[in-house]
Protein backbone atom coordinates (compact mmCIF):
# COMPACT_ATOMS: atom_id res chain seq x y z
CA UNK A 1 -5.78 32.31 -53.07
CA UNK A 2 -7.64 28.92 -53.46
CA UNK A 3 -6.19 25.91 -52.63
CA UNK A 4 -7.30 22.89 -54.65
CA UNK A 5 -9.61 20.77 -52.58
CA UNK A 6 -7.03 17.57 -52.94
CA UNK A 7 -4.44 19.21 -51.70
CA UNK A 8 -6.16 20.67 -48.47
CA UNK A 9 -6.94 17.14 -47.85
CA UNK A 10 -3.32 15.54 -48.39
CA UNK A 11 -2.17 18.25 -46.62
CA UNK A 12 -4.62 17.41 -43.81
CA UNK A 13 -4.21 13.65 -43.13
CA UNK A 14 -0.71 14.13 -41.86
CA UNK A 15 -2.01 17.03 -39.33
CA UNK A 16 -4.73 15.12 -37.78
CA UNK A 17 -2.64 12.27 -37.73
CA UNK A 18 -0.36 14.42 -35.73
CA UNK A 19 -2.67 15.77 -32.89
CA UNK A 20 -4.41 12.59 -32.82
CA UNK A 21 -0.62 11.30 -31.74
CA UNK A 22 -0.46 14.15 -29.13
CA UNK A 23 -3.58 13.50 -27.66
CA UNK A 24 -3.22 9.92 -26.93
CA UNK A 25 0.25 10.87 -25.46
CA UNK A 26 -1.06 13.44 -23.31
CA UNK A 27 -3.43 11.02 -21.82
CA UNK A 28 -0.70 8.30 -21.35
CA UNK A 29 0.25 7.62 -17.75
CA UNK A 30 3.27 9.39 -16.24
CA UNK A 31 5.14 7.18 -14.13
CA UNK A 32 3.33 4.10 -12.28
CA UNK A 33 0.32 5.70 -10.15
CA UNK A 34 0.40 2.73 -7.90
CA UNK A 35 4.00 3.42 -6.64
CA UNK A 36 4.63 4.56 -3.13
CA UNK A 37 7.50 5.83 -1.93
CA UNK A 38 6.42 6.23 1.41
CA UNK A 39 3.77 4.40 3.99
CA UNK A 40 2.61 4.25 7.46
CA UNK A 41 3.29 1.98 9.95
CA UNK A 42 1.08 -0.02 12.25
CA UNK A 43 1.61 -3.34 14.45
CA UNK A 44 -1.56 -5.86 15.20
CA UNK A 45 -0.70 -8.74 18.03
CA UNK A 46 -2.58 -11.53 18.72
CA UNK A 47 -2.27 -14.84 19.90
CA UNK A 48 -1.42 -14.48 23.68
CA UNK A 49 1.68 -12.49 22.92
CA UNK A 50 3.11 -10.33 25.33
CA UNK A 51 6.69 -8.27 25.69
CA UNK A 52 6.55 -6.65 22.59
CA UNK A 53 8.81 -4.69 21.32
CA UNK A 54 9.15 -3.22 17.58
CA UNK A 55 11.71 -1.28 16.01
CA UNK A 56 11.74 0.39 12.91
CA UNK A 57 13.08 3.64 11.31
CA UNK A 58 14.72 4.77 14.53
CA UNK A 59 11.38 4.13 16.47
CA UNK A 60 10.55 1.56 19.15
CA UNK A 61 7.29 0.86 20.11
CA UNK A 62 6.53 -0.98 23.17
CA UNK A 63 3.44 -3.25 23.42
CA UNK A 64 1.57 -5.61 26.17
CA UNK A 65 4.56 -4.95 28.61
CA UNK A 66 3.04 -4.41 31.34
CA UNK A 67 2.75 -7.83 34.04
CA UNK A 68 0.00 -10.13 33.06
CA UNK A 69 -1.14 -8.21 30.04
CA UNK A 70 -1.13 -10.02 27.14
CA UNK A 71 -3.06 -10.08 23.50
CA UNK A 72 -6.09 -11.28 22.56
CA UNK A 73 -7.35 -14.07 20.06
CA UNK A 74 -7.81 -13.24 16.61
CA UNK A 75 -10.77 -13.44 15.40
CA UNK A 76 -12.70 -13.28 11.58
CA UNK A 77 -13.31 -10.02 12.37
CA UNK A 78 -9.83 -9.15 12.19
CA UNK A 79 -9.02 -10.85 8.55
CA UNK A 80 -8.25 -7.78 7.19
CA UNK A 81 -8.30 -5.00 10.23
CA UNK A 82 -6.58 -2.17 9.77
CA UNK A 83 -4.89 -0.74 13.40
CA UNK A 84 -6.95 2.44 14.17
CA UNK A 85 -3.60 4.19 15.62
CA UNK A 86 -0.66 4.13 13.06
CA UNK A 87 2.90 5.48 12.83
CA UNK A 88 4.68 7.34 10.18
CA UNK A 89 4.74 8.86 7.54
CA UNK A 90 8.41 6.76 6.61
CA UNK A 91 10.11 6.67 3.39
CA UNK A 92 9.86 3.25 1.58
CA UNK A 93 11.97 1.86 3.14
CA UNK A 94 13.19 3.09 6.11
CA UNK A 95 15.91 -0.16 7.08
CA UNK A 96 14.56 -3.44 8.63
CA UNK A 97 12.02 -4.10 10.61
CA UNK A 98 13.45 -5.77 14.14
CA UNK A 99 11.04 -7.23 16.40
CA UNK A 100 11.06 -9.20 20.13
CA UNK A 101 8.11 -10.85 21.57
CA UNK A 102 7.28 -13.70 24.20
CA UNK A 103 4.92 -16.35 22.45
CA UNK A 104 1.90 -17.73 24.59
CA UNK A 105 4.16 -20.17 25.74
CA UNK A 106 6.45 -17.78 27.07
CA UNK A 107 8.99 -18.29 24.89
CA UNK A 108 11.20 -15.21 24.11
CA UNK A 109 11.07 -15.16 20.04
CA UNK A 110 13.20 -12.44 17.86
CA UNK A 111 12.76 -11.73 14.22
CA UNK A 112 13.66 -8.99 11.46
CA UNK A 113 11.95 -8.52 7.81
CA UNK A 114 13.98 -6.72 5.60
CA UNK A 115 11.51 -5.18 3.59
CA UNK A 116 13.77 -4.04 0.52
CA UNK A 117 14.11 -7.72 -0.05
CA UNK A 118 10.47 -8.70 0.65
CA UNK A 119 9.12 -5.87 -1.61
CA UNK A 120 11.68 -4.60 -4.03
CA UNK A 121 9.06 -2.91 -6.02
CA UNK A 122 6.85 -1.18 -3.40
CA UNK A 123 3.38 -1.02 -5.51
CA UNK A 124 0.43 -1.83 -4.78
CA UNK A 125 -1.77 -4.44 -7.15
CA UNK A 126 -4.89 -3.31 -9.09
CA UNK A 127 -5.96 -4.30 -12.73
CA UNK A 128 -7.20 -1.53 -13.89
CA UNK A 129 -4.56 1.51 -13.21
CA UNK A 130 -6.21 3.76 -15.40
CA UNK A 131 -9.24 4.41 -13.69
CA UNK A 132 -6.93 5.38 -10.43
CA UNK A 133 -7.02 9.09 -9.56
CA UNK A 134 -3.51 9.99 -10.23
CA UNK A 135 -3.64 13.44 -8.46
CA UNK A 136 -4.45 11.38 -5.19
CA UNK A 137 -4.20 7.55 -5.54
CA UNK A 138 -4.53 6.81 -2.20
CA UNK A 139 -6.85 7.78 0.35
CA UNK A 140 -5.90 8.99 3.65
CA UNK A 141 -2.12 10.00 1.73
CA UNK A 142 -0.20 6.58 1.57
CA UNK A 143 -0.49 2.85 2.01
CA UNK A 144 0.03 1.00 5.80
CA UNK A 145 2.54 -1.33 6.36
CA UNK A 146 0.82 -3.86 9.07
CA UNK A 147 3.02 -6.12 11.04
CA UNK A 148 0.97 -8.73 12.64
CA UNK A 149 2.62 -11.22 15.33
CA UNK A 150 0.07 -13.41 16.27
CA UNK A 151 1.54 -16.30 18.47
CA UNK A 152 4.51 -17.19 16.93
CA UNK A 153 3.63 -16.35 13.27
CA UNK A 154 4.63 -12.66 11.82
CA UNK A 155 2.61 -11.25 8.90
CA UNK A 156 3.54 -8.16 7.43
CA UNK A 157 0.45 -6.92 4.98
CA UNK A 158 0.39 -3.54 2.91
CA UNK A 159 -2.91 -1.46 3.13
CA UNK A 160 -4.36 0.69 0.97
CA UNK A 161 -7.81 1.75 -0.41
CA UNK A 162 -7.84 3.55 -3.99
CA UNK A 163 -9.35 6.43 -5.07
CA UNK A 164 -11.46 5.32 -8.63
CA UNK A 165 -13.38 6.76 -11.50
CA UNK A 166 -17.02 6.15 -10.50
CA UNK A 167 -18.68 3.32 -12.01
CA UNK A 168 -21.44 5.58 -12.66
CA UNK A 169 -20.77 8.32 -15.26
CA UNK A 170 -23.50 10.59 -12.57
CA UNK A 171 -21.92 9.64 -9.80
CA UNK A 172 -20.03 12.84 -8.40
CA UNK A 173 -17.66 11.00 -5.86
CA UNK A 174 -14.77 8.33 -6.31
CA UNK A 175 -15.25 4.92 -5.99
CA UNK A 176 -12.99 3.03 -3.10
CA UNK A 177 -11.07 0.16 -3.95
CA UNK A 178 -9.61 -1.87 -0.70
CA UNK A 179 -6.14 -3.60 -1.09
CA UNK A 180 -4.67 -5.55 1.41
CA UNK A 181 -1.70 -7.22 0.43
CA UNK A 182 0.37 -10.09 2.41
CA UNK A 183 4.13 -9.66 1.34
CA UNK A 184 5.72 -11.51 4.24
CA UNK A 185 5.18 -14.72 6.46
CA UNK A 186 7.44 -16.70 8.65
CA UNK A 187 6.59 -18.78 11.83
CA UNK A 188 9.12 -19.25 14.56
């Protein structure tokens, strides 16, 4: 049977059409690859600070309490340091973040971050989203929630470094992308 040669191409149009449609919506995103639902948690004092103490998620952590020991100066080194020793994994988020400290001038200072109202949508800002590795966004699992009480200021940055499409079309490795986010500051 022969099919007339304007036909097969009316007929043909509508198909192509059709998986042209399903493969642009099989490459669409599914569901916001910058998301987290949970982080790490770690806690950066500076300042002269000492008598820490940090609760959060059912966890206290205890820092510079011993007699004369307090923390050191910040320095440019430290503009965007990421604590080496972290807590966690916690689910975003995991109730407020209390905190007690005694400034350099030995003042006792209190203060608590609610982080539901400082970050009600827990993502972390990039331009380009769609050259993020979705199987793995994040390298090293999930972002870090840093807390940073320097003096009597409190800082509370989010952390993360993307995994990227490489630049390079040869390049057989992902790119990093470093994010480090402020989402919180208050001095007492």
């Amino acid at each position: 049977m022969r099919i007339p040669v304007s036909l097969a191409k009316s007929a043909m149009k509508p198909l192509f059409a059709g998986l042209l449609l399903l493969q642009g919506c099989a490459s669409m995103p599914r569901g916001d690859v910058l998301k987290y639902s949970t982080h790490e948690l770690g806690l950066l004092c500076y300042g002269g600070i000492s008598k820490v103490w940090l609760s959060y998620a059912g966890s206290g952590h205890k820092l510079f309490d011993d007699k004369g020991d307090v923390a050191r100066e910040k320095t440019p080194a430290d503009a965007q340091r990421v604590p080496g020793f972290t807590s966690g994994s916690y689910k975003t988020f995991a109730g407020p973040i209390e905190m007690t400290w005694r400034s350099r001038d030995g003042s006792g200072l209190s203060h608590t971050i609610d982080l539901n109202k400082e970050i009600p949508h827990p993502r972390i800002p990039y331009d380009h989203p769609e050259q993020v590795w979705r199987e793995n966004p994040f390298e090293g699992g999930e972002p870090t929630l840093i807390v940073e009480i320097n003096d009597r200021t409190v800082h509370v940055y989010v952390a993360a470094t993307l995994l990227v499409k490489p630049a390079a079309p040869a390049q057989k490795s992902f790119d990093r992308v470093k994010s480090y986010t402020l989402v919180h500051s208050r001095t007492l």
